[in-house]
PDB file of N, CA and C in Angstrom:
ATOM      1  N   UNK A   1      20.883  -9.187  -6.260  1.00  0.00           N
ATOM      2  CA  UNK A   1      21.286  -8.552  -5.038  1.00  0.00           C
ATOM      3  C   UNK A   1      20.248  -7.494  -4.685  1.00  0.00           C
ATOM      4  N   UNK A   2      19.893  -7.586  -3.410  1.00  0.00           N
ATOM      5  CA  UNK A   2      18.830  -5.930  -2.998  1.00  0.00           C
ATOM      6  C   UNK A   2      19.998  -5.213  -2.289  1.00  0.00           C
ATOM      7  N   UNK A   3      19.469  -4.093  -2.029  1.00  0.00           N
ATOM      8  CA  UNK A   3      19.983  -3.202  -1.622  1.00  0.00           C
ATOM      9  C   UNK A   3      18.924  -2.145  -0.998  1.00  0.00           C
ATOM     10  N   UNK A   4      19.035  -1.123  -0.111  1.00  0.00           N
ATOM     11  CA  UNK A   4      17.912  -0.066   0.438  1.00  0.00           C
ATOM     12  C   UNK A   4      18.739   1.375  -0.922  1.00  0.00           C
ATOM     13  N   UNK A   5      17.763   1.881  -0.349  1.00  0.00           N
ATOM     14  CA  UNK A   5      17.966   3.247  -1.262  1.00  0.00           C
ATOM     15  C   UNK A   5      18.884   4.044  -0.404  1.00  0.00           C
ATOM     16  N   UNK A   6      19.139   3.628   1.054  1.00  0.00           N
ATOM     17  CA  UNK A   6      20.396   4.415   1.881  1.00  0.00           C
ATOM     18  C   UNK A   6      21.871   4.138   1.093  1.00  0.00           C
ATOM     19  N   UNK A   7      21.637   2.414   1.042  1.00  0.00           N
ATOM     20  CA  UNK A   7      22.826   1.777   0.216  1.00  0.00           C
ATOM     21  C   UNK A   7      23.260   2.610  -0.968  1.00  0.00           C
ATOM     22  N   UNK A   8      22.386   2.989  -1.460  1.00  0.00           N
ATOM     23  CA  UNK A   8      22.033   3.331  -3.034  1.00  0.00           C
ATOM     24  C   UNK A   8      23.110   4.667  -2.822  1.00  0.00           C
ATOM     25  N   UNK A   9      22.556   5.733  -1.547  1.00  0.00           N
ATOM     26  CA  UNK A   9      23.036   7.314  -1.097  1.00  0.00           C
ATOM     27  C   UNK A   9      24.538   7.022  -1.346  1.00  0.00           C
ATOM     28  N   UNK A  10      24.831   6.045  -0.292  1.00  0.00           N
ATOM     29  CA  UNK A  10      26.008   5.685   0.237  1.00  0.00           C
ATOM     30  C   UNK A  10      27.007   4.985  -0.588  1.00  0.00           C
ATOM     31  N   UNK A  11      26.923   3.637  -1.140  1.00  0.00           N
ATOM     32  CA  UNK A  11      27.622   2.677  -1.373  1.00  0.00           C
ATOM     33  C   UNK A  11      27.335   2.782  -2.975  1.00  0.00           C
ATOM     34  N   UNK A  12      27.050   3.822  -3.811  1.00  0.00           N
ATOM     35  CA  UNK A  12      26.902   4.008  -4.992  1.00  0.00           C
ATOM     36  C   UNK A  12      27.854   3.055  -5.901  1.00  0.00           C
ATOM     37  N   UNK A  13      29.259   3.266  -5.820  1.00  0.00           N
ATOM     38  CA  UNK A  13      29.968   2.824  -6.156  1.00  0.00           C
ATOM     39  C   UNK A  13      30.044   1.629  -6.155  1.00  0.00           C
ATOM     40  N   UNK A  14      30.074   0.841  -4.970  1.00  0.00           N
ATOM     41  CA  UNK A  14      29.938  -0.481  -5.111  1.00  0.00           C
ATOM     42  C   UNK A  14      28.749  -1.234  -5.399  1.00  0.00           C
ATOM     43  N   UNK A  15      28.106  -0.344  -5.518  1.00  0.00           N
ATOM     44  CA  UNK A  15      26.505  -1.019  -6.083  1.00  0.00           C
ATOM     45  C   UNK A  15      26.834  -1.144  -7.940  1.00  0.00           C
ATOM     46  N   UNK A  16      27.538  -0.016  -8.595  1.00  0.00           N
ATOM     47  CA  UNK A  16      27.641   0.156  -9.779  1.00  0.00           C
ATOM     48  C   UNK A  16      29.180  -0.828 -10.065  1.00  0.00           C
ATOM     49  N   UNK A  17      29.783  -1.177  -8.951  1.00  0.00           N
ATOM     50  CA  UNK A  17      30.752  -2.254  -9.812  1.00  0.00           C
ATOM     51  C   UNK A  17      30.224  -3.971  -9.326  1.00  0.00           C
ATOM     52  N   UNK A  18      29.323  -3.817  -8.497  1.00  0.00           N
ATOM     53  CA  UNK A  18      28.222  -5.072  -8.986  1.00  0.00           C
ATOM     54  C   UNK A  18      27.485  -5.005 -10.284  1.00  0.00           C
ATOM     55  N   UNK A  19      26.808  -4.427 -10.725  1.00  0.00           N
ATOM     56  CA  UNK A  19      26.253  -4.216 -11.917  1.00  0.00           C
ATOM     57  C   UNK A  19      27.514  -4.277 -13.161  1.00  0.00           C
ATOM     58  N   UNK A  20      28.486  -3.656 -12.828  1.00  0.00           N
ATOM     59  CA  UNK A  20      29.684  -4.039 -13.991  1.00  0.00           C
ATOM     60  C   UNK A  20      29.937  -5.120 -14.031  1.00  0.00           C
ATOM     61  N   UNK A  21      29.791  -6.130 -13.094  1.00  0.00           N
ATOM     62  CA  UNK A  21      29.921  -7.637 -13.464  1.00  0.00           C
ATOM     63  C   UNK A  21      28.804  -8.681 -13.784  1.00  0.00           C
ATOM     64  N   UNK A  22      28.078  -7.740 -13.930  1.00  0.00           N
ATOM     65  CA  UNK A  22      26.813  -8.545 -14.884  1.00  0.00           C
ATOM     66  C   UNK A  22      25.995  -8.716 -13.558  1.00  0.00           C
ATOM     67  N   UNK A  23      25.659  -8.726 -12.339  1.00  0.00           N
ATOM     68  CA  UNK A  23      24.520  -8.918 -11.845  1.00  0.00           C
ATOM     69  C   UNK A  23      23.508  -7.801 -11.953  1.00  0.00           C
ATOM     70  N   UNK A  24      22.035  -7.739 -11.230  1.00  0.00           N
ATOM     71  CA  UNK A  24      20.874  -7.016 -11.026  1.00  0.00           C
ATOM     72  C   UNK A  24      20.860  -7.035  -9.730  1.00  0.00           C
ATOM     73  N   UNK A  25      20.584  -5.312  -9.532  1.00  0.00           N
ATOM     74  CA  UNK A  25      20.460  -4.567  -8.139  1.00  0.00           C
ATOM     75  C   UNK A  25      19.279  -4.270  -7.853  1.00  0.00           C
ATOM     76  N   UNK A  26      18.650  -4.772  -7.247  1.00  0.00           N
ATOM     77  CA  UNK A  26      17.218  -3.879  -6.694  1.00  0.00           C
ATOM     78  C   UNK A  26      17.160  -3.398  -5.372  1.00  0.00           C
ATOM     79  N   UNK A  27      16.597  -2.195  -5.965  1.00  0.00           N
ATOM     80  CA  UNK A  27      16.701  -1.272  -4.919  1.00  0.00           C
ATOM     81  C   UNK A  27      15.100  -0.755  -4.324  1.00  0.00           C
ATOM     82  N   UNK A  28      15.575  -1.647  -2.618  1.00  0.00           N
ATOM     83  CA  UNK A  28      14.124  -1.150  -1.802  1.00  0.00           C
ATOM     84  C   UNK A  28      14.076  -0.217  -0.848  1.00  0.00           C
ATOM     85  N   UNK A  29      12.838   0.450  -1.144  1.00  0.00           N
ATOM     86  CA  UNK A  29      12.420   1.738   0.025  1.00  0.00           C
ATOM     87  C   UNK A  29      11.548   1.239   0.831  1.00  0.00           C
ATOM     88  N   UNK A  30      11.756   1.392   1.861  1.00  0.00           N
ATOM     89  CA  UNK A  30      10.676   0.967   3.126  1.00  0.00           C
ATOM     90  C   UNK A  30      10.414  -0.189   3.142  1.00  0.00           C
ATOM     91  N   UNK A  31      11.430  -1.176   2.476  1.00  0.00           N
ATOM     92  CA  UNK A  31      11.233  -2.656   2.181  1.00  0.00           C
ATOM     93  C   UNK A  31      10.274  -3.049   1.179  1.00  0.00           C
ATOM     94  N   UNK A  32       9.908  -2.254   0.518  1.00  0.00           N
ATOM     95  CA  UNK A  32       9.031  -2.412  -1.088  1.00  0.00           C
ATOM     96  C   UNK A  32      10.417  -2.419  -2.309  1.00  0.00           C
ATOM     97  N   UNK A  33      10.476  -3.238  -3.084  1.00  0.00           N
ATOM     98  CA  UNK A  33      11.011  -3.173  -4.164  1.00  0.00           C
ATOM     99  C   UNK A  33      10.833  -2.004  -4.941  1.00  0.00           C
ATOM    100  N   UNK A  34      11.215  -1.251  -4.932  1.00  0.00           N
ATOM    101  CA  UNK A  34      11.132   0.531  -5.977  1.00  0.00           C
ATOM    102  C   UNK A  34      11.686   0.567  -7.641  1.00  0.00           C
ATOM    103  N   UNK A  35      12.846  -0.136  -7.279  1.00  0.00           N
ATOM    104  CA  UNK A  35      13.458   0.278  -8.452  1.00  0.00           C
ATOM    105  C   UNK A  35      14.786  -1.091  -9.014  1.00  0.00           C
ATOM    106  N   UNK A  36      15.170  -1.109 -10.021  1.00  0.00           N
ATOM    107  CA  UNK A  36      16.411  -2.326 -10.676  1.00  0.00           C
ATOM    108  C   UNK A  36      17.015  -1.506 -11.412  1.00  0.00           C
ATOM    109  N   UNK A  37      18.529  -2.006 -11.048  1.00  0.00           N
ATOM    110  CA  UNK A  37      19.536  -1.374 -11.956  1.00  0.00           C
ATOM    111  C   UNK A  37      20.063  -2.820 -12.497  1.00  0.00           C
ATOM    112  N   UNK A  38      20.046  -2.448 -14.107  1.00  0.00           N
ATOM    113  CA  UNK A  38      21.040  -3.785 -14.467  1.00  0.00           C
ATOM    114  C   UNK A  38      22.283  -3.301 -15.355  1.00  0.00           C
ATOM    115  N   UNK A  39      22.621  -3.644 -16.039  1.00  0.00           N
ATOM    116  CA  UNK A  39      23.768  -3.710 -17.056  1.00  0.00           C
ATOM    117  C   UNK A  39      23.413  -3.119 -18.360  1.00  0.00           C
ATOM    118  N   UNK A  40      24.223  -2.275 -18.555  1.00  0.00           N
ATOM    119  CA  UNK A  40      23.526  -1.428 -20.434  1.00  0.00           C
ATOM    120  C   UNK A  40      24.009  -2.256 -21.064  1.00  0.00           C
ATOM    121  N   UNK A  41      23.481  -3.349 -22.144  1.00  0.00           N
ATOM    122  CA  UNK A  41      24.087  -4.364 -22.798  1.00  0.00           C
ATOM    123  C   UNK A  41      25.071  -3.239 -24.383  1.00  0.00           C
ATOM    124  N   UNK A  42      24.232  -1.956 -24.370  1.00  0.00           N
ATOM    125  CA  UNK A  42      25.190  -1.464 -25.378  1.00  0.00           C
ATOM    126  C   UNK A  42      26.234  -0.708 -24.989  1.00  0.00           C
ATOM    127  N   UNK A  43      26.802  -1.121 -23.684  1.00  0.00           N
ATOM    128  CA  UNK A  43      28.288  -0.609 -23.638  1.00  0.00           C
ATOM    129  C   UNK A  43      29.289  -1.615 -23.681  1.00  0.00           C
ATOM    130  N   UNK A  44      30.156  -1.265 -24.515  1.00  0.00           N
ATOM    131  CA  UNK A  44      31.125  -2.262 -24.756  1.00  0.00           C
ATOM    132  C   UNK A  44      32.447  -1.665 -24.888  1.00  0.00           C
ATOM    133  N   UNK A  45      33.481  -1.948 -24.460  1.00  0.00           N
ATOM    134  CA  UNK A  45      34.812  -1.249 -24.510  1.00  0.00           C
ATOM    135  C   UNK A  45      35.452  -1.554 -25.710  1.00  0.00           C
ATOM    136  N   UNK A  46      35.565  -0.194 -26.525  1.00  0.00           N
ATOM    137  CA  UNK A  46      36.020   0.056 -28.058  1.00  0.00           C
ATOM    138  C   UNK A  46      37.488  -0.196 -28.338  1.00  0.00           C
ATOM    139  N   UNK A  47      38.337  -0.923 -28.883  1.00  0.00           N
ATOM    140  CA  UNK A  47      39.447  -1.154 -28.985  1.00  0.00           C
ATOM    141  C   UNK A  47      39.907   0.489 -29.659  1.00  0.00           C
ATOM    142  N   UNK A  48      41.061   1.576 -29.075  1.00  0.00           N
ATOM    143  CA  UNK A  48      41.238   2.397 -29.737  1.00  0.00           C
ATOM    144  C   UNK A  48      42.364   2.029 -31.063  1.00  0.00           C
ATOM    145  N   UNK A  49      41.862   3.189 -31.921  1.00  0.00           N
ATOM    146  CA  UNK A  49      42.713   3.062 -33.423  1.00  0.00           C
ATOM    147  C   UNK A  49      43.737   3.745 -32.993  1.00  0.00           C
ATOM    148  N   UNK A  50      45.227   3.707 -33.297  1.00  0.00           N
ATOM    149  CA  UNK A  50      46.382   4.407 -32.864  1.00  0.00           C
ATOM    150  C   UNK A  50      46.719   5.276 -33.869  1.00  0.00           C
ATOM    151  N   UNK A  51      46.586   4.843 -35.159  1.00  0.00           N
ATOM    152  CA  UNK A  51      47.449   5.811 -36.033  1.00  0.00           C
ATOM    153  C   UNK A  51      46.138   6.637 -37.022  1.00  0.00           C
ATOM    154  N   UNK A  52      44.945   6.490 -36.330  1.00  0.00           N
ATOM    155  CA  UNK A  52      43.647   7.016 -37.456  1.00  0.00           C
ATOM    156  C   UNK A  52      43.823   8.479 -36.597  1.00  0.00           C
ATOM    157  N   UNK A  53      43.213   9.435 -37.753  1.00  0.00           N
ATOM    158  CA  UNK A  53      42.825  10.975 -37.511  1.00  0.00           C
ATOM    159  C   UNK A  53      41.327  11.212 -37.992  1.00  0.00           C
ATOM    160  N   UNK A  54      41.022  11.874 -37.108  1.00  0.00           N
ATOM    161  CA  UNK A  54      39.999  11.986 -36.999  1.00  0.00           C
ATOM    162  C   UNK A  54      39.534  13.408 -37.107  1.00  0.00           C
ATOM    163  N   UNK A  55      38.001  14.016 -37.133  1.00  0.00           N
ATOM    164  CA  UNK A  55      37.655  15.423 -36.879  1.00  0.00           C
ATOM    165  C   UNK A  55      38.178  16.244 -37.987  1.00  0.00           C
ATOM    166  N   UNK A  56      39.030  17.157 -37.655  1.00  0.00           N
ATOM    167  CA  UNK A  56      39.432  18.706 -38.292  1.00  0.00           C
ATOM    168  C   UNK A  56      40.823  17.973 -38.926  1.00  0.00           C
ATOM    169  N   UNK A  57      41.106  16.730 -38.211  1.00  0.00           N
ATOM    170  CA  UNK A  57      42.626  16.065 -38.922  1.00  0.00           C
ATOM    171  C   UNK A  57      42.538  15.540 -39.580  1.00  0.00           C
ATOM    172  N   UNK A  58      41.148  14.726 -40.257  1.00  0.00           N
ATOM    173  CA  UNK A  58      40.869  13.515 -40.769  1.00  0.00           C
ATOM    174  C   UNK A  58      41.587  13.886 -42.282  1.00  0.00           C
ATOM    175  N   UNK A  59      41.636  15.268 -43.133  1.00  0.00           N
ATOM    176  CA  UNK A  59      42.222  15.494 -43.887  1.00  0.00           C
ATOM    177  C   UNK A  59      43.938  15.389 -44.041  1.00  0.00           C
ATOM    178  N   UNK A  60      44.873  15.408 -43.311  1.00  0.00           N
ATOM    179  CA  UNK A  60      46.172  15.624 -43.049  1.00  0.00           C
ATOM    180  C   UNK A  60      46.863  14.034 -43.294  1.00  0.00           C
ATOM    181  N   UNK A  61      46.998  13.974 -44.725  1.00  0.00           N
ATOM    182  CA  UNK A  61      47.490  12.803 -45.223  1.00  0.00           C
ATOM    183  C   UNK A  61      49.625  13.059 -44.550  1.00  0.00           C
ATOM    184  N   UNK A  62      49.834  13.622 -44.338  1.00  0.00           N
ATOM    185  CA  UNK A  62      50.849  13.770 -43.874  1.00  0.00           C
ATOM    186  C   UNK A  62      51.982  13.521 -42.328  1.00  0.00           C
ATOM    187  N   UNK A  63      50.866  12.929 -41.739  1.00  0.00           N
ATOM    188  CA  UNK A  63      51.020  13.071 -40.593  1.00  0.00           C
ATOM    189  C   UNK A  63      50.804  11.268 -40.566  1.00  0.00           C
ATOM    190  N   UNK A  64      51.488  10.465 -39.760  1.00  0.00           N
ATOM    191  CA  UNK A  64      51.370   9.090 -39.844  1.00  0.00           C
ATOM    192  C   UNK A  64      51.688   8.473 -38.316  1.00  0.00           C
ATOM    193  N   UNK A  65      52.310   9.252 -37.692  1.00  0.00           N
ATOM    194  CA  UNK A  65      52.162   8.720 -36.016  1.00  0.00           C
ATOM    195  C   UNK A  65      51.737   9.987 -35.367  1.00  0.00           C
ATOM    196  N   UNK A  66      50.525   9.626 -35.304  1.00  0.00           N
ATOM    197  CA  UNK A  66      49.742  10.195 -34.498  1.00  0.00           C
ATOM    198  C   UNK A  66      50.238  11.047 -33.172  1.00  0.00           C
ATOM    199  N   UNK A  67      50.301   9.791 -32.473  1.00  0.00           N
ATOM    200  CA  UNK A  67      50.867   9.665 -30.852  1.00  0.00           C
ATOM    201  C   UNK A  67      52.157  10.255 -30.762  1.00  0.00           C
ATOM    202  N   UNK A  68      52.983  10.547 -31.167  1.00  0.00           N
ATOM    203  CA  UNK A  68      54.170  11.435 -31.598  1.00  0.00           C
ATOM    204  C   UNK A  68      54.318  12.689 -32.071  1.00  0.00           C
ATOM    205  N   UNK A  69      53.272  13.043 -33.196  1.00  0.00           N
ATOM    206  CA  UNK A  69      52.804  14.617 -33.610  1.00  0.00           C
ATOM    207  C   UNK A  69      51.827  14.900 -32.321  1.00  0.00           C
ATOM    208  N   UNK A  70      51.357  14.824 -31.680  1.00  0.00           N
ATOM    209  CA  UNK A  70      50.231  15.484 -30.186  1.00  0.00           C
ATOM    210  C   UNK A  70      51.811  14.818 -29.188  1.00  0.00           C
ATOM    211  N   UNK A  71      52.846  14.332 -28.701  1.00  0.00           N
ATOM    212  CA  UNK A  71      53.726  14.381 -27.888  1.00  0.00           C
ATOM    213  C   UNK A  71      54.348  15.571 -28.267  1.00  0.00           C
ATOM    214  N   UNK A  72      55.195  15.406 -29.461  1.00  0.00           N
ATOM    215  CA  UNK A  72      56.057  16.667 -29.974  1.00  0.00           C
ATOM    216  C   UNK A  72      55.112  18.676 -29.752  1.00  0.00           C
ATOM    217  N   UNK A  73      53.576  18.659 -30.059  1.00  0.00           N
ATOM    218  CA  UNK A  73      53.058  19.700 -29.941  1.00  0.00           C
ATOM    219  C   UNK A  73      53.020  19.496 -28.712  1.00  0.00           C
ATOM    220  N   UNK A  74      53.095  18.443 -27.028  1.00  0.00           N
ATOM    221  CA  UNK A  74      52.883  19.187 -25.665  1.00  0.00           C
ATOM    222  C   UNK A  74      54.084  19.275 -24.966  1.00  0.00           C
ATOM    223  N   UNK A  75      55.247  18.803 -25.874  1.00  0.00           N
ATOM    224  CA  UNK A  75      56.763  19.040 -25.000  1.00  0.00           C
ATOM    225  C   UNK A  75      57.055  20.276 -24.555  1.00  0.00           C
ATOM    226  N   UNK A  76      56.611  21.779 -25.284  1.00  0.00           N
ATOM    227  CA  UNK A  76      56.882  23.064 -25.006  1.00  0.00           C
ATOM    228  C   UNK A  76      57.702  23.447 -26.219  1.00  0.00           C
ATOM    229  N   UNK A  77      58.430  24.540 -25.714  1.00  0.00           N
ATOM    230  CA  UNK A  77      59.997  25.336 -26.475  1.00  0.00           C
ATOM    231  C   UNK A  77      61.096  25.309 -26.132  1.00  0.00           C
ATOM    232  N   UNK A  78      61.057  24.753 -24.668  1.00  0.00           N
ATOM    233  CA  UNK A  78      62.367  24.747 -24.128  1.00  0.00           C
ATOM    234  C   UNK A  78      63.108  23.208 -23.774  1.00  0.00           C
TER     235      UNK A  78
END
């Protein structure tokens, strides 16, 4: 797909969810080819872990649903 570099100002977005579906964007100034955007082959969507701790928690053998201890700490006091 080409595109101008106005496209580029403007239509950012839909230029970048062409590229999320695997095509190549080139992008022309003054009708010269300037520049290609393609696809980062090292992004890949990470399946998340539900019940792993991580960081400053990774120690806290005590704690086993996660998603329930961080609900219960944002319910409040009342």
């Amino acid at each position: 797909m080409k595109a101008t570099a106005k496209d580029l100002r403007f239509r950012s977005k839909e230029l970048l969810d062409t590229v999320n579906r695997g095509e190549e964007v080139i992008i022309t100034y003054r009708g010269k080819p300037c520049a290609k955007i393609v696809p980062y082959d090292g992004f890949k969507k990470k399946k998340r872990i539900k019940t792993r701790l991580f960081g400053m928690w990774n120690d806290k053998n005590d704690i086993e649903d996660v998603n329930g201890y961080v609900r219960n700490l944002r319910k409040g006091r009342f």
